[in-house]
PDB file of N, CA and C in Angstrom:
ATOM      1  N   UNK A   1     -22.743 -30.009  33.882  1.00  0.00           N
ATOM      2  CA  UNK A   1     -22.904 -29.532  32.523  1.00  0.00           C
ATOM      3  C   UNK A   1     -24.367 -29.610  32.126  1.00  0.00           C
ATOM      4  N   UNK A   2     -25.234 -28.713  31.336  1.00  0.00           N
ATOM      5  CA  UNK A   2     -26.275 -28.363  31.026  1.00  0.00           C
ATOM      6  C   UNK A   2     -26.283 -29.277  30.025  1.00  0.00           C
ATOM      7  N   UNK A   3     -27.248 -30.227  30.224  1.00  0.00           N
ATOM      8  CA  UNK A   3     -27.424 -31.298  28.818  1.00  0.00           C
ATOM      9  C   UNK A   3     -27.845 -30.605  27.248  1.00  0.00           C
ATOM     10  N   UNK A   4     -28.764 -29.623  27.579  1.00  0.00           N
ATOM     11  CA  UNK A   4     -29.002 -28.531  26.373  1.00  0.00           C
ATOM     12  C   UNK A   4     -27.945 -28.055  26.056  1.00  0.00           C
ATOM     13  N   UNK A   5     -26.640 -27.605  26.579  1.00  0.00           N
ATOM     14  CA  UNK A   5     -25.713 -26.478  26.037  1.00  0.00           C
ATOM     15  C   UNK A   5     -25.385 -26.711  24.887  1.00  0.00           C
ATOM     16  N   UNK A   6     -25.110 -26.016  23.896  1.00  0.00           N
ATOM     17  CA  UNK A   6     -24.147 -26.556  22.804  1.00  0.00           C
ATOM     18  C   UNK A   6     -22.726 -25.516  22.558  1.00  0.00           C
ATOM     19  N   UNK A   7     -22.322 -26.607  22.464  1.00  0.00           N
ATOM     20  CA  UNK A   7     -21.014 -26.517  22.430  1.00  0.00           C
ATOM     21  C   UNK A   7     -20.228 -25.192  21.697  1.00  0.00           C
ATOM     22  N   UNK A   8     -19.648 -23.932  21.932  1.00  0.00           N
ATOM     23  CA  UNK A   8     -19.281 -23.292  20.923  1.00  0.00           C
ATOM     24  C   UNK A   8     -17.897 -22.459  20.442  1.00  0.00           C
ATOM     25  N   UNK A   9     -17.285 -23.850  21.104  1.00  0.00           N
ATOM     26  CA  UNK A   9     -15.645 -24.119  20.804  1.00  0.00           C
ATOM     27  C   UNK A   9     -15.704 -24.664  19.550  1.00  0.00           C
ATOM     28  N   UNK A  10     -14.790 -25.490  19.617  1.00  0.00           N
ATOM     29  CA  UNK A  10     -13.817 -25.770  17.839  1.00  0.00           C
ATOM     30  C   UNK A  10     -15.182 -26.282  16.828  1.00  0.00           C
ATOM     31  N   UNK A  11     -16.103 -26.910  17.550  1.00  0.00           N
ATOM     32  CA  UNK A  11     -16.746 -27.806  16.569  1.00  0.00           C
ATOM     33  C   UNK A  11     -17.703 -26.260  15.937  1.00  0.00           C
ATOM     34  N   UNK A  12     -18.017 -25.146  15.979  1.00  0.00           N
ATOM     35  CA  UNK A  12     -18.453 -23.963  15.270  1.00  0.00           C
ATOM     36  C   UNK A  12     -17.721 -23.354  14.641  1.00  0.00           C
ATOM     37  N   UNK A  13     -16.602 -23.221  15.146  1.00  0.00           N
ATOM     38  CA  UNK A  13     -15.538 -22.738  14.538  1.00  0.00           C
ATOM     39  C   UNK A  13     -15.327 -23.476  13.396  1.00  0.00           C
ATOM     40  N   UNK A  14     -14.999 -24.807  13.320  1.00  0.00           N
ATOM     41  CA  UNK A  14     -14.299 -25.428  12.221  1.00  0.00           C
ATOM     42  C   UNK A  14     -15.770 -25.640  11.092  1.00  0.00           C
ATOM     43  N   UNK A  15     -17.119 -25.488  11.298  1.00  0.00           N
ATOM     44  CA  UNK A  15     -17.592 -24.928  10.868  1.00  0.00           C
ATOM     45  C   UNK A  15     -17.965 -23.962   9.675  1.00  0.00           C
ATOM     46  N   UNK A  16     -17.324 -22.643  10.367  1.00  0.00           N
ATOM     47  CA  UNK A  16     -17.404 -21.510  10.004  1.00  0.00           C
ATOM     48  C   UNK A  16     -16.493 -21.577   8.804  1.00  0.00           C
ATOM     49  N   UNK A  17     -15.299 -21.884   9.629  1.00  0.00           N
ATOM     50  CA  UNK A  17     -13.891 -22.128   8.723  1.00  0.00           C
ATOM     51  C   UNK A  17     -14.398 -22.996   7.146  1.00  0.00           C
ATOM     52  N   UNK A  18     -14.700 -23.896   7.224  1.00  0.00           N
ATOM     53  CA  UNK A  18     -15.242 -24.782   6.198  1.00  0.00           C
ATOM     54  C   UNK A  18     -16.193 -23.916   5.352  1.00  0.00           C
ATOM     55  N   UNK A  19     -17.039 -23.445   5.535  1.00  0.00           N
ATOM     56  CA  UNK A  19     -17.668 -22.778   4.791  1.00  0.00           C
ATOM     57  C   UNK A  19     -17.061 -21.669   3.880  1.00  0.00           C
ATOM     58  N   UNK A  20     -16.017 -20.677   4.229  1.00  0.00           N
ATOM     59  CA  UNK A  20     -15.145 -20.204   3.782  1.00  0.00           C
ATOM     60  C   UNK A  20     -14.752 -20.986   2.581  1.00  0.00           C
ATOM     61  N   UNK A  21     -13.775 -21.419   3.276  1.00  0.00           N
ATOM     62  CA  UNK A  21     -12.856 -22.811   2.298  1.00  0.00           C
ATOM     63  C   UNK A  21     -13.383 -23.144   1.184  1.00  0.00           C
ATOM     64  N   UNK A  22     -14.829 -23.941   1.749  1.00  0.00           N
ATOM     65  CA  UNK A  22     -15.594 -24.268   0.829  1.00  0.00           C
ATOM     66  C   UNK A  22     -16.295 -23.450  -0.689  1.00  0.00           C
ATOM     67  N   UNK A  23     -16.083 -21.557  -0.408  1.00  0.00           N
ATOM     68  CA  UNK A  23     -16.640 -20.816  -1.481  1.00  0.00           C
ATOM     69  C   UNK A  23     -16.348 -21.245  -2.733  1.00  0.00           C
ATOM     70  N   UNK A  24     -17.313 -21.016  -3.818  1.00  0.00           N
ATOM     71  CA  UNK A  24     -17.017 -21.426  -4.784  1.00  0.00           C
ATOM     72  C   UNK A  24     -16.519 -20.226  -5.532  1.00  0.00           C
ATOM     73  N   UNK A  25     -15.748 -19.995  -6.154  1.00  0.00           N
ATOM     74  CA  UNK A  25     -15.426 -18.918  -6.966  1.00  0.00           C
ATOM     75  C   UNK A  25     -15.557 -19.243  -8.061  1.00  0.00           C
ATOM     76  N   UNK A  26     -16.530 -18.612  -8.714  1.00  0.00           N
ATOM     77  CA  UNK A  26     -17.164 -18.393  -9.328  1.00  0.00           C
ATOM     78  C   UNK A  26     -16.532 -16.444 -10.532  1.00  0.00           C
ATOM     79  N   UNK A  27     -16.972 -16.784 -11.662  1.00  0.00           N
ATOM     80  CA  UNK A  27     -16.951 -15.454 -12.352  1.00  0.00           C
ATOM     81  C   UNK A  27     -17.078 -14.136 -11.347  1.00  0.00           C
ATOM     82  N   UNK A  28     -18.849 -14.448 -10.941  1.00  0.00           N
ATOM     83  CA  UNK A  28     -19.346 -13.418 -10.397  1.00  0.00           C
ATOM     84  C   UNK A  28     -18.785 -13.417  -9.173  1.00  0.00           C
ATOM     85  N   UNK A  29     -18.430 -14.552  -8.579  1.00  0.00           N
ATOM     86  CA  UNK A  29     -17.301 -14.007  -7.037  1.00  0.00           C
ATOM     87  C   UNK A  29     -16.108 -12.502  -7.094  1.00  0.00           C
ATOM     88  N   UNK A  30     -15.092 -13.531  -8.153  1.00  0.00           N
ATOM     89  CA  UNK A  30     -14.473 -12.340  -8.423  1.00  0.00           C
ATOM     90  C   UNK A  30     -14.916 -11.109  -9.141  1.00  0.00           C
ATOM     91  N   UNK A  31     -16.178 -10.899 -10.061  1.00  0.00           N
ATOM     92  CA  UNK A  31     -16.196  -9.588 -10.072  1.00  0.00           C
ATOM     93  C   UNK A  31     -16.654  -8.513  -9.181  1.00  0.00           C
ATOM     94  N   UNK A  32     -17.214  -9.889  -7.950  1.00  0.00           N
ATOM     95  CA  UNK A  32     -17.757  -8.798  -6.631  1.00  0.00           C
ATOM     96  C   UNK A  32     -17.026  -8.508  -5.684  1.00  0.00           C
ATOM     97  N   UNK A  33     -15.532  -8.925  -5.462  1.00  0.00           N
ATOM     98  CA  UNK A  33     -14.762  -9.059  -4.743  1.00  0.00           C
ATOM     99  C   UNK A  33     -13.478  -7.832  -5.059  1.00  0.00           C
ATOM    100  N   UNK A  34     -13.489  -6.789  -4.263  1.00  0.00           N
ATOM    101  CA  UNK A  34     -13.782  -4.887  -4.606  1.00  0.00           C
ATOM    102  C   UNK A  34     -11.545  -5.653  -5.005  1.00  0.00           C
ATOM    103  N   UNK A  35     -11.233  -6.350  -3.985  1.00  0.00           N
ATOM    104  CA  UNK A  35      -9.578  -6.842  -4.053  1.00  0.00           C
ATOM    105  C   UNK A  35      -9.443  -7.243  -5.373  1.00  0.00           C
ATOM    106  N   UNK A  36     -10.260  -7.828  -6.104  1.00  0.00           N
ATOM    107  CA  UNK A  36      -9.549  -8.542  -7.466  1.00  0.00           C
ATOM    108  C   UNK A  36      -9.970  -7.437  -8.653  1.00  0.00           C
ATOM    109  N   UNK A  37     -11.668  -6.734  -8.554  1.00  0.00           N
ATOM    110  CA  UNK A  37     -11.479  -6.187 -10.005  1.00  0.00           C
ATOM    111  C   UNK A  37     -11.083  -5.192 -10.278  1.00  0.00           C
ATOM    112  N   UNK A  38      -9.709  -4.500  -9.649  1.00  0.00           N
ATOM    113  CA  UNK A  38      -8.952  -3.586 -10.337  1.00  0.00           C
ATOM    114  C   UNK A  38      -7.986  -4.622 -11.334  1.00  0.00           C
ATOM    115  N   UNK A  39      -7.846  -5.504 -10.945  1.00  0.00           N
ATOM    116  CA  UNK A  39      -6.839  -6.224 -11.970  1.00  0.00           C
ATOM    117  C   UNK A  39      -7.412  -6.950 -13.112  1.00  0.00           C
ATOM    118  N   UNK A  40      -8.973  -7.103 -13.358  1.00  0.00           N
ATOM    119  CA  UNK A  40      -9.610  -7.366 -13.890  1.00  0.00           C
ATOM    120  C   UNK A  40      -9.987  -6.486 -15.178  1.00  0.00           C
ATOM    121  N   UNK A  41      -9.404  -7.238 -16.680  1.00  0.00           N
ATOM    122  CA  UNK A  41      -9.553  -6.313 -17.596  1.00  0.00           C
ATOM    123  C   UNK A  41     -11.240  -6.762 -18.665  1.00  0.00           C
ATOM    124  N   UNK A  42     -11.789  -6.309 -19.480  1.00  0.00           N
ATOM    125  CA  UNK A  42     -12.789  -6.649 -20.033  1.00  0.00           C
ATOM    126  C   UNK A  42     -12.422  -5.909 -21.504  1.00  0.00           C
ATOM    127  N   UNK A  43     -12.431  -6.773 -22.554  1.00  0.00           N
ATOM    128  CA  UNK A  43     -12.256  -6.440 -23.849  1.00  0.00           C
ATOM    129  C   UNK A  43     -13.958  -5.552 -24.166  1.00  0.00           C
ATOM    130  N   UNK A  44     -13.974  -4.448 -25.163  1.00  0.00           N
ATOM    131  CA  UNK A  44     -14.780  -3.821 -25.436  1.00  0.00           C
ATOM    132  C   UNK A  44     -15.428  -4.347 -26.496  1.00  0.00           C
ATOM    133  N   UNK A  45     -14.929  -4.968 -27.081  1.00  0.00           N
ATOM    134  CA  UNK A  45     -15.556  -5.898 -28.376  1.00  0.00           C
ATOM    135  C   UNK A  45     -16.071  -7.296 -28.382  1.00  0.00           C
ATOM    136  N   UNK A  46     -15.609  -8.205 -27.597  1.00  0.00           N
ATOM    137  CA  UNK A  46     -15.996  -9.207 -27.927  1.00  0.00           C
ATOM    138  C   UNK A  46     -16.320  -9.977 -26.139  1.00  0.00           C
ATOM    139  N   UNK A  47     -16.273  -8.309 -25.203  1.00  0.00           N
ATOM    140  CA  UNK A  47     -16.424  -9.006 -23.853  1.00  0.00           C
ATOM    141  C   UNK A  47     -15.473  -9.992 -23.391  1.00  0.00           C
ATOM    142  N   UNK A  48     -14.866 -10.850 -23.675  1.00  0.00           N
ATOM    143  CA  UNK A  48     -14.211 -11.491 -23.054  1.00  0.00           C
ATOM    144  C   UNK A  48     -13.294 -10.716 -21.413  1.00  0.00           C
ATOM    145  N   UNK A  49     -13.206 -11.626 -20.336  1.00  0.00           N
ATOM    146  CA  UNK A  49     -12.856 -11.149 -19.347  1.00  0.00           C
ATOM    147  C   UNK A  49     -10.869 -11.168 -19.343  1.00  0.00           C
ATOM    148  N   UNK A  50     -10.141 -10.734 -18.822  1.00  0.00           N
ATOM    149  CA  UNK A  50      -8.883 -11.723 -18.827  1.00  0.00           C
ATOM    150  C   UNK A  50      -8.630 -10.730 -17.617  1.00  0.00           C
ATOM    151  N   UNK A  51      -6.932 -10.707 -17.239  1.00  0.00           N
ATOM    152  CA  UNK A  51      -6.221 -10.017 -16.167  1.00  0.00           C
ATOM    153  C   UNK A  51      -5.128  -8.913 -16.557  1.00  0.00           C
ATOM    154  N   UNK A  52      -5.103  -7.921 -16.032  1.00  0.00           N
ATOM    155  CA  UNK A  52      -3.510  -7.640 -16.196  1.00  0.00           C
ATOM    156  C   UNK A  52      -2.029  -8.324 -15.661  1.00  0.00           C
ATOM    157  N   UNK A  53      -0.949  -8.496 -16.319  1.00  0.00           N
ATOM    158  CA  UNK A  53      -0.257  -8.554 -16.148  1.00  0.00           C
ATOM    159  C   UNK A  53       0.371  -8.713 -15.104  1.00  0.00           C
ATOM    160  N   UNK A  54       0.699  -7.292 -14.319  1.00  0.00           N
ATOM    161  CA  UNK A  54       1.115  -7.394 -12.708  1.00  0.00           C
ATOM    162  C   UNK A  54       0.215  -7.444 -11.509  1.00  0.00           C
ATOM    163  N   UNK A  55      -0.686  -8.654 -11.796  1.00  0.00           N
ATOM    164  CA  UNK A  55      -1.419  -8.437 -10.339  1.00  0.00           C
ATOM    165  C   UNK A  55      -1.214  -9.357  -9.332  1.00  0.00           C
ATOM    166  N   UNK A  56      -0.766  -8.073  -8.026  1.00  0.00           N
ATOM    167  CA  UNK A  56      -0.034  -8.882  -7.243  1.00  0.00           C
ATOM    168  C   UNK A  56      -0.891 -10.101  -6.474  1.00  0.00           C
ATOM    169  N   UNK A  57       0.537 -10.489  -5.302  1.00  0.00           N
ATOM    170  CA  UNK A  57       0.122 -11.747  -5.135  1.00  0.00           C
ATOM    171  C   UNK A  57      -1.009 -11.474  -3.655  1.00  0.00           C
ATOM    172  N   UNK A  58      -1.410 -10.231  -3.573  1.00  0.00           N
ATOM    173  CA  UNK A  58      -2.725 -10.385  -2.428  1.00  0.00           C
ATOM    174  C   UNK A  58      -3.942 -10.517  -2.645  1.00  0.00           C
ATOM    175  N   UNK A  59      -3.657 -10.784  -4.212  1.00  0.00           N
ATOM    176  CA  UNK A  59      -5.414 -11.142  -4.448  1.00  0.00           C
ATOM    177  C   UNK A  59      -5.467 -12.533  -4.185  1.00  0.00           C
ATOM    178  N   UNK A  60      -6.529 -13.039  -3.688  1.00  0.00           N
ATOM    179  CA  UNK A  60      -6.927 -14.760  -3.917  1.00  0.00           C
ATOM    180  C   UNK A  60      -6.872 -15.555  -5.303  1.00  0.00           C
ATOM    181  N   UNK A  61      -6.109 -16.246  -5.114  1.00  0.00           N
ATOM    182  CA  UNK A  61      -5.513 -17.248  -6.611  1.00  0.00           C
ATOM    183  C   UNK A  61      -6.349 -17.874  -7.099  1.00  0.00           C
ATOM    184  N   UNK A  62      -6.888 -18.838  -5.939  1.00  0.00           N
ATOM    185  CA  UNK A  62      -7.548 -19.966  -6.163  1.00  0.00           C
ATOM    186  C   UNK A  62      -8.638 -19.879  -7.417  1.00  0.00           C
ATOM    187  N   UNK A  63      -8.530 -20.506  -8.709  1.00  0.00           N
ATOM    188  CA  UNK A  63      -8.697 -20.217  -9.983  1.00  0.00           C
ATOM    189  C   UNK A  63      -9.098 -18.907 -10.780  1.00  0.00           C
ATOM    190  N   UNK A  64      -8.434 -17.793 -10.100  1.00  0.00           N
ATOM    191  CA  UNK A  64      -8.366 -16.688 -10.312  1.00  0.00           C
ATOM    192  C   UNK A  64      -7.264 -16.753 -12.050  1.00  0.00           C
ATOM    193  N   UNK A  65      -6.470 -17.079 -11.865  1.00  0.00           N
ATOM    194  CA  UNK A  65      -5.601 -16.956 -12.841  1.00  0.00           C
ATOM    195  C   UNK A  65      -5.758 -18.001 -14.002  1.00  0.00           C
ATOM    196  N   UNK A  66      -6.493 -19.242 -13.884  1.00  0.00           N
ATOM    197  CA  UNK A  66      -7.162 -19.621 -14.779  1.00  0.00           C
ATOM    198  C   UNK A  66      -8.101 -19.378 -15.426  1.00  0.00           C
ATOM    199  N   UNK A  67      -9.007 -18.350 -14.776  1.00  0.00           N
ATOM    200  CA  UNK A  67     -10.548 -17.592 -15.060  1.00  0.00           C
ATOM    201  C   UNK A  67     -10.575 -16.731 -15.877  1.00  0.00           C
ATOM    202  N   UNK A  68      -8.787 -16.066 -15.396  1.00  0.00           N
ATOM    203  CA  UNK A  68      -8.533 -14.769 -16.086  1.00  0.00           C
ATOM    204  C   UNK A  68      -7.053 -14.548 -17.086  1.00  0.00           C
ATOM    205  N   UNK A  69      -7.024 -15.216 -17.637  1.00  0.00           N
ATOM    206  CA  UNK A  69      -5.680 -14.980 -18.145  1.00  0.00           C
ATOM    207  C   UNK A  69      -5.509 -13.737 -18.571  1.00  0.00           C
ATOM    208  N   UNK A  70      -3.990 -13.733 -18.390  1.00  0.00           N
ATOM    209  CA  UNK A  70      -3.191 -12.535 -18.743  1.00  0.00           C
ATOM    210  C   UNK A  70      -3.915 -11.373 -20.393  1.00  0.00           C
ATOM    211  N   UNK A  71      -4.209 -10.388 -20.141  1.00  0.00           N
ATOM    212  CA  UNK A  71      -4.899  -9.869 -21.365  1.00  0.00           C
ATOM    213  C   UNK A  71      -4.014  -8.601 -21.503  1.00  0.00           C
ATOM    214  N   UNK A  72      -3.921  -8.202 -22.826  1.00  0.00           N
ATOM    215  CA  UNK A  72      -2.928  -6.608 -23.174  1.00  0.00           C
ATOM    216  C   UNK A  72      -4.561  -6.291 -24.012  1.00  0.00           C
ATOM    217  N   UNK A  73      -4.943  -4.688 -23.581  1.00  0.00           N
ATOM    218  CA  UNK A  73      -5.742  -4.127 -24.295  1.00  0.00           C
ATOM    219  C   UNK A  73      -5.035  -3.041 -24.907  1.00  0.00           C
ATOM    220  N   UNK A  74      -5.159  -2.228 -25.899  1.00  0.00           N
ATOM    221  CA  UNK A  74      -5.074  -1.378 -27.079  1.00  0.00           C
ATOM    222  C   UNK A  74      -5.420  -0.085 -25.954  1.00  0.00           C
ATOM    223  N   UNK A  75      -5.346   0.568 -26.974  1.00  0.00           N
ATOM    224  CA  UNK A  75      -6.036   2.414 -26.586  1.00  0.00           C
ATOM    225  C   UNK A  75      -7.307   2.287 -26.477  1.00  0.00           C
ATOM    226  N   UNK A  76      -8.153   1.511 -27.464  1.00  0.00           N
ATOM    227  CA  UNK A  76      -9.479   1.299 -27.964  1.00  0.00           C
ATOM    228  C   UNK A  76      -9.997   0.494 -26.891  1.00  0.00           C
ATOM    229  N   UNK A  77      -9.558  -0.464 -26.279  1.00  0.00           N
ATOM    230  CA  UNK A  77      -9.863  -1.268 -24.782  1.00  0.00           C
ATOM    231  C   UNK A  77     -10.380  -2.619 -25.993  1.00  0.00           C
ATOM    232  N   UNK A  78      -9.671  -3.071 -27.173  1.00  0.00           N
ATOM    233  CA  UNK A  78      -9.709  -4.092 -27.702  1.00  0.00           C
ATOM    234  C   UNK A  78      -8.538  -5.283 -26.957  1.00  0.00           C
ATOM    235  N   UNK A  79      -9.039  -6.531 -27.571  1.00  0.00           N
ATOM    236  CA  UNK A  79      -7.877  -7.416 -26.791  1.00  0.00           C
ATOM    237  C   UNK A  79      -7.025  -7.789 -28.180  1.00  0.00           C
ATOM    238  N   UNK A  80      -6.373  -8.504 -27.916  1.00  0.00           N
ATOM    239  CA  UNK A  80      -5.459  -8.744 -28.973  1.00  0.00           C
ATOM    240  C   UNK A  80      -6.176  -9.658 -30.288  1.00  0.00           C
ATOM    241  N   UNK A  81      -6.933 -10.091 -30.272  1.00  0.00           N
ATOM    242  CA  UNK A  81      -7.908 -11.217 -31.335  1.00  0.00           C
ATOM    243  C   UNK A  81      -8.676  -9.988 -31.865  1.00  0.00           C
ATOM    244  N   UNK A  82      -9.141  -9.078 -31.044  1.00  0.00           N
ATOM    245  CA  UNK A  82      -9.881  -7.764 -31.271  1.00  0.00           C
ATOM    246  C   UNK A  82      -9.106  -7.333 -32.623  1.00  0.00           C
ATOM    247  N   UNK A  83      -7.719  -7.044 -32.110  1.00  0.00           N
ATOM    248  CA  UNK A  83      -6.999  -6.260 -33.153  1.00  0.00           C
ATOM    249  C   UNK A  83      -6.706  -6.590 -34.040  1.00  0.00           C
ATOM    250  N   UNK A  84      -6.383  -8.189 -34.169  1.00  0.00           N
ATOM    251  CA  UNK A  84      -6.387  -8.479 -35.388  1.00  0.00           C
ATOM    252  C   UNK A  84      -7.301  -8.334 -36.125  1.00  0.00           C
ATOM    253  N   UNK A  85      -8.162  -8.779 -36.378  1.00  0.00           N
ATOM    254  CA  UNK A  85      -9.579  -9.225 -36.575  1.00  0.00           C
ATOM    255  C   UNK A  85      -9.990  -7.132 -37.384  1.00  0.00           C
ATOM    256  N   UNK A  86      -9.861  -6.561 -36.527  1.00  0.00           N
ATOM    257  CA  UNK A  86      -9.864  -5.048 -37.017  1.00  0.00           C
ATOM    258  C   UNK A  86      -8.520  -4.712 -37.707  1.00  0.00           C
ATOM    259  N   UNK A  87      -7.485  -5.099 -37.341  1.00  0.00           N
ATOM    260  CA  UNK A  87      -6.783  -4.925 -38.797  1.00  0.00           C
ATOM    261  C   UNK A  87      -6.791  -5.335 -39.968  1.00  0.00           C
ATOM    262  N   UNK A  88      -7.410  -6.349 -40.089  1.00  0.00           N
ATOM    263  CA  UNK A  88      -7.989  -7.074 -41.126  1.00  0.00           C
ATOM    264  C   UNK A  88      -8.896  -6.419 -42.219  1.00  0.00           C
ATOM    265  N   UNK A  89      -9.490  -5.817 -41.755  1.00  0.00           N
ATOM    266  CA  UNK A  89     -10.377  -4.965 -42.484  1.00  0.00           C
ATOM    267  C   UNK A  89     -10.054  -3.949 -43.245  1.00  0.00           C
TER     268      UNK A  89
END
């Protein structure tokens, strides 16, 4: 065995793997991540981010659904605090 070689079985691999694992998801993860922002809604008024409703289960979870809660937008692409807030007036 070559005293220089290094090794590039499991110990690179598990590695690699870890680094993965390790991503932080982040806002900007999921809005760069082409799988999640079709389900990704954005209120027109007050910006806030949330989700639709049925998005299935092949997007990545992992605080996906805490990041984004469930949002219903209007015709207007208001969220629901939106609408009140404008019916009010």
């Amino acid at each position: 065995m070559n005293p220089g070689f290094l090794p590039a079985g499991p110990v690179l691999n598990n590695v690699k793997r870890r680094k993965m694992r390790d991503v932080t998801r982040t806002l900007e993860w999921f809005l760069a991540d082409p799988r999640c922002t079709k389900w990704i809604l954005q209120c027109s008024a007050c910006l806030q981010y949330g989700r639709k409703e049925e998005t299935p289960a092949s997007i990545p979870k992992a605080r996906f659904e805490e990041m984004f809660p469930v949002m219903h937008l209007d015709e207007r692409g208001l969220c629901e605090v939106c609408q009140q807030v404008e019916d009010e007036k």
